[in-house]
Protein backbone atom coordinates (compact mmCIF):
# COMPACT_ATOMS: atom_id res chain seq x y z
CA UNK A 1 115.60 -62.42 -16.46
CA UNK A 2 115.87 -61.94 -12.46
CA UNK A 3 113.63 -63.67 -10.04
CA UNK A 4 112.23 -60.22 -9.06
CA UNK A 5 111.38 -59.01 -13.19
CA UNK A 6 109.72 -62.59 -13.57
CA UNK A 7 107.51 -61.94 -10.53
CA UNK A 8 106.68 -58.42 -11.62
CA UNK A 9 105.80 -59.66 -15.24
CA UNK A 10 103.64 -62.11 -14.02
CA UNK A 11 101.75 -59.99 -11.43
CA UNK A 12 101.54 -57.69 -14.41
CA UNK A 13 100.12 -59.78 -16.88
CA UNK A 14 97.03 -60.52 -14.61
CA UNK A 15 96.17 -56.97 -14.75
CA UNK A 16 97.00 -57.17 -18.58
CA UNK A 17 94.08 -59.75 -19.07
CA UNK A 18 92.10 -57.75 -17.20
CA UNK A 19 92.10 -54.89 -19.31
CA UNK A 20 91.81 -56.88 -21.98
CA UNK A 21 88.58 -59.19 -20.95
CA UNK A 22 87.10 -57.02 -18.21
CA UNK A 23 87.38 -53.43 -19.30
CA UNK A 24 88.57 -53.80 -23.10
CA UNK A 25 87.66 -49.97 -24.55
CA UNK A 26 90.62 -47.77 -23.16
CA UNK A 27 91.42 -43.96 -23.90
CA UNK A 28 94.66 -44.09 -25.28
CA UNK A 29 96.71 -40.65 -24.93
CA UNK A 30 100.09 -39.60 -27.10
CA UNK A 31 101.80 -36.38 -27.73
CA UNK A 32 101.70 -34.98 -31.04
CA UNK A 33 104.63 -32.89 -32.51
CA UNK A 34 103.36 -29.43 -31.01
CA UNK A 35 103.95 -31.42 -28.01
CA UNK A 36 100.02 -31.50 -26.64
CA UNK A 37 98.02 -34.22 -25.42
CA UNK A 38 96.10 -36.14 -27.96
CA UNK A 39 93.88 -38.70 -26.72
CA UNK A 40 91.07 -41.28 -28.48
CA UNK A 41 89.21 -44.96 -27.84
CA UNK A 42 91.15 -47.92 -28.61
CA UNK A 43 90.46 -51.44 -27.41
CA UNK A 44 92.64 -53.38 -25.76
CA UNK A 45 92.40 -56.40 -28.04
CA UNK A 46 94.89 -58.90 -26.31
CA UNK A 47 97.38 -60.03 -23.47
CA UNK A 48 100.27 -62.67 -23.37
CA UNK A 49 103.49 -62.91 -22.05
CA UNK A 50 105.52 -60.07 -23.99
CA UNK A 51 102.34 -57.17 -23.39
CA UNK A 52 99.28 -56.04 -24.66
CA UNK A 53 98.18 -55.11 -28.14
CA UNK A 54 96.19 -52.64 -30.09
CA UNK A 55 95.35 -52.42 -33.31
CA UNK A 56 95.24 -48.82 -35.82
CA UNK A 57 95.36 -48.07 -39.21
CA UNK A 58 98.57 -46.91 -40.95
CA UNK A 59 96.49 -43.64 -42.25
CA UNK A 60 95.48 -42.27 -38.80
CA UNK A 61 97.40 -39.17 -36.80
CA UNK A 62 97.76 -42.26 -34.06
CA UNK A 63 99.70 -44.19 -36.11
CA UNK A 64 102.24 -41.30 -36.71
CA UNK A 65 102.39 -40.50 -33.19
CA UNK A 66 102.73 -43.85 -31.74
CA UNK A 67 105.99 -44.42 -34.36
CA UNK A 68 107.17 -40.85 -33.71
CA UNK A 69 107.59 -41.15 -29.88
CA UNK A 70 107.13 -44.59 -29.37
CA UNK A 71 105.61 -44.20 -25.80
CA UNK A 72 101.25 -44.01 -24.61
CA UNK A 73 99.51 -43.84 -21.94
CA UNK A 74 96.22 -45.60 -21.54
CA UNK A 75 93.46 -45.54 -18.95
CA UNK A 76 90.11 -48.18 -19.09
CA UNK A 77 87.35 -48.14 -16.70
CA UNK A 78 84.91 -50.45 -15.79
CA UNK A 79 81.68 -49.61 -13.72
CA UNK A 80 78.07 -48.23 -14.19
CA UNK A 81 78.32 -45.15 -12.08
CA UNK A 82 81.99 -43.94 -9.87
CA UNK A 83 81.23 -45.97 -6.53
CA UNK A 84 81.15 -48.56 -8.56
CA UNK A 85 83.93 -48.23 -10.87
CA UNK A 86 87.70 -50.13 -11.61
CA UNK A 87 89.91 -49.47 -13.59
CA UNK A 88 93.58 -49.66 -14.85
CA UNK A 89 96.06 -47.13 -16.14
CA UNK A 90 99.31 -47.89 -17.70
CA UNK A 91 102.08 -45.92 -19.34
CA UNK A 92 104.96 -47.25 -21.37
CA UNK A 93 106.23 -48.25 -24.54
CA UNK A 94 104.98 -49.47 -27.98
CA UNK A 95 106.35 -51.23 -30.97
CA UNK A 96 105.03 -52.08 -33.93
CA UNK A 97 104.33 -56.24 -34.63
CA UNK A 98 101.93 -56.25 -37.28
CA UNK A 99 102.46 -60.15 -37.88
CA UNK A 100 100.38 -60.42 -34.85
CA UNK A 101 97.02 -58.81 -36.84
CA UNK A 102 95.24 -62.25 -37.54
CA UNK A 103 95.73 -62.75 -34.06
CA UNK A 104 93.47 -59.69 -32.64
CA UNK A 105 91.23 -60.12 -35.64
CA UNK A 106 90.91 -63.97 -34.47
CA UNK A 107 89.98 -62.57 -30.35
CA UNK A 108 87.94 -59.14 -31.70
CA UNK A 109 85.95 -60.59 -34.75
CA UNK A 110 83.60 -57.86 -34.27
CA UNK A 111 86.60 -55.88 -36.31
CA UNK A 112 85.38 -57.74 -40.07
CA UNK A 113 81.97 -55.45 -39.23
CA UNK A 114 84.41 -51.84 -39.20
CA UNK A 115 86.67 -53.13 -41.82
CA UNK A 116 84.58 -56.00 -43.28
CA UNK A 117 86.97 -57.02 -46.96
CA UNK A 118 90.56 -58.03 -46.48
CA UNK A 119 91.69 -55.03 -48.57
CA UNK A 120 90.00 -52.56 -46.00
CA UNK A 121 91.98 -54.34 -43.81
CA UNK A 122 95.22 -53.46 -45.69
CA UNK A 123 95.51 -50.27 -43.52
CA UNK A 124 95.88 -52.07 -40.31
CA UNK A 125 98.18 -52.78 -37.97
CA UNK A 126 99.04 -54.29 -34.53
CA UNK A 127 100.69 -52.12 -31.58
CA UNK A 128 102.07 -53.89 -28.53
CA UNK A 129 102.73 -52.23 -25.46
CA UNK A 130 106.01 -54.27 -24.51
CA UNK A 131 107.26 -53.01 -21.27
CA UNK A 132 105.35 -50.19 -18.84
CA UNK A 133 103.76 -49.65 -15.33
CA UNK A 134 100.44 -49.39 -14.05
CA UNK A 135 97.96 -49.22 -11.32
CA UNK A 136 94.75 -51.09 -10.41
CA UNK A 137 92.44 -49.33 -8.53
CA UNK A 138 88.68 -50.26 -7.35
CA UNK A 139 86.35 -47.71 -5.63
CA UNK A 140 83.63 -50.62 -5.44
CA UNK A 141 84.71 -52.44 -2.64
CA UNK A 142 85.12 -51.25 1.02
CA UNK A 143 87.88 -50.40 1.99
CA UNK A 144 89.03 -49.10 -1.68
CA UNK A 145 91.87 -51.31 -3.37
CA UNK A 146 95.03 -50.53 -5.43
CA UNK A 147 97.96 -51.95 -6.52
CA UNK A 148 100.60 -51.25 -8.70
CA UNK A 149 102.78 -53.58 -11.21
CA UNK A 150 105.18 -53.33 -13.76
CA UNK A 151 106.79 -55.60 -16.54
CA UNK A 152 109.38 -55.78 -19.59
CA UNK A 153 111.45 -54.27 -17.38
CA UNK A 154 110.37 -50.88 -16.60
CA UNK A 155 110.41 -49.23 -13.21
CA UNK A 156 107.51 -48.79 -11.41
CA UNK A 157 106.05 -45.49 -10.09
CA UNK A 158 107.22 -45.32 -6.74
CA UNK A 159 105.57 -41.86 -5.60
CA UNK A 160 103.59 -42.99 -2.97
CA UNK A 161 103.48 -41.35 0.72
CA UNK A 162 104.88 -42.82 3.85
CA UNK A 163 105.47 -42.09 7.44
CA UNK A 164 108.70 -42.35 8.20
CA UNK A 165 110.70 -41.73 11.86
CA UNK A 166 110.03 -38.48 12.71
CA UNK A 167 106.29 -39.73 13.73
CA UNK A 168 105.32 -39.57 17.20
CA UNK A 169 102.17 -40.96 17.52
CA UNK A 170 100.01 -38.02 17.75
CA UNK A 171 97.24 -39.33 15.91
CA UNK A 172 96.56 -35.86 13.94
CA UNK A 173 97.06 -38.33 10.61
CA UNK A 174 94.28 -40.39 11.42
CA UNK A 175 91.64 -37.91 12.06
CA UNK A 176 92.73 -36.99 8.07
CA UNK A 177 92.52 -40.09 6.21
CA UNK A 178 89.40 -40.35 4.33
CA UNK A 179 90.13 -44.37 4.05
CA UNK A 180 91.03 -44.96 7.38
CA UNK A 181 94.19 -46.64 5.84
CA UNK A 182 97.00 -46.15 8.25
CA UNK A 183 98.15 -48.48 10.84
CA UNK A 184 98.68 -46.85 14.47
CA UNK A 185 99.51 -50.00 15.96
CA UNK A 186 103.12 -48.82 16.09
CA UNK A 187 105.41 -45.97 16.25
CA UNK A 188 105.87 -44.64 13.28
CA UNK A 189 102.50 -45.08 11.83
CA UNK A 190 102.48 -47.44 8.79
CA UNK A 191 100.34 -46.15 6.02
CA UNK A 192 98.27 -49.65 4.24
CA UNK A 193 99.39 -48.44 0.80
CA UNK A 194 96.90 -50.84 -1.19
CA UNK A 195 94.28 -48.65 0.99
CA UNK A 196 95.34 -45.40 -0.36
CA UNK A 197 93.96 -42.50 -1.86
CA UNK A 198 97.37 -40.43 -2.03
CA UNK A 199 95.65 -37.39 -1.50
CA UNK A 200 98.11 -35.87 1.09
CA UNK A 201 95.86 -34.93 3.56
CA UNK A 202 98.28 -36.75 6.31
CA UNK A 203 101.30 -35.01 5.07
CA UNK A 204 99.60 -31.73 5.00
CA UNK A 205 97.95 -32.27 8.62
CA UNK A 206 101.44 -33.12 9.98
């Protein structure tokens, strides 16, 4: 493992434990094979090192899906109204471990109430999602916060915007920017990325 991979793992697994302990109830969204969206409520159960895990049963649509394409996408928020709201997405990919299920029974024991005799508990299982990306992203503090990480391996998303040379330091971009996020104290601009709402307006005012 590089320096670089170990850093972004262990950025990542902050976030991890914070979708675990803060925000916990996710909406978890696969494809099924007509190719649409499916999406449902799945708790994020636990974090270490090598991901984060879910639990389903073997007899749910979810279970097929998650073995058929091997890949979700998961988004939790936190917050009692939007101005006051976190939360973290994260897309990658899943494997099966279900040697880990006394584990997340052990951290969620409010599980023995939904399946409360060890043969109900014969139909589960225990996801982990071992390598993705994801984004952080608080509308409760001022200015607004994000921040993206990435671990197991998998590239980040990169789209973000930037200003780049052709800038001459008109200004039209800052009249724009709904967070106030870019940096005119040179030529070109610098946009303050963990500021960012990525809505475009700058590129489109340009």
């Amino acid at each position: 493992m590089t320096d670089s991979i170990k850093r972004d793992d262990e950025k990542a697994h902050l976030y991890l434990r914070r979708l675990v302990d803060d925000i916990h109830t996710t909406v978890l969204a696969t494809v099924d094979v007509d190719g649409y969206p499916r999406t449902c409520a799945v708790d994020m159960m636990l974090a270490d090192e090598q991901g984060v895990y879910f639990l389903t049963a073997r007899g749910k649509d979810l279970y097929r899906r998650l073995k058929s394409t091997g890949r979700v996408s998961v988004t939790g928020i936190k917050g009692d109204t939007t101005m006051t709201s976190r939360s973290i997405t994260l897309t990658g990919d899943v494997v099966e471990v279900p040697d880990r299920l006394d584990d997340l029974l052990e951290a969620n024991p409010y599980m023995y109430q939904i399946y409360p005799t060890e043969e109900s508990r014969m139909a589960l299982t225990v996801f982990r999602i071992h390598r993705g990306s994801g984004e952080w992203f608080d509308l409760s503090v001022r200015p607004i916060e994000r921040d993206g990480f990435s671990f197991g391996g998998f590239s980040a998303d990169g789209r973000t915007y930037a200003i780049d040379a052709a800038c001459t330091g008109c200004g039209v971009c800052l009249d724009v920017c709904p967070q106030s996020c870019i940096d005119p104290t040179s030529v070109p601009f610098r946009i303050v990325q963990g500021r960012c709402l990525r809505c475009g307006n700058c590129r489109a005012a340009w």
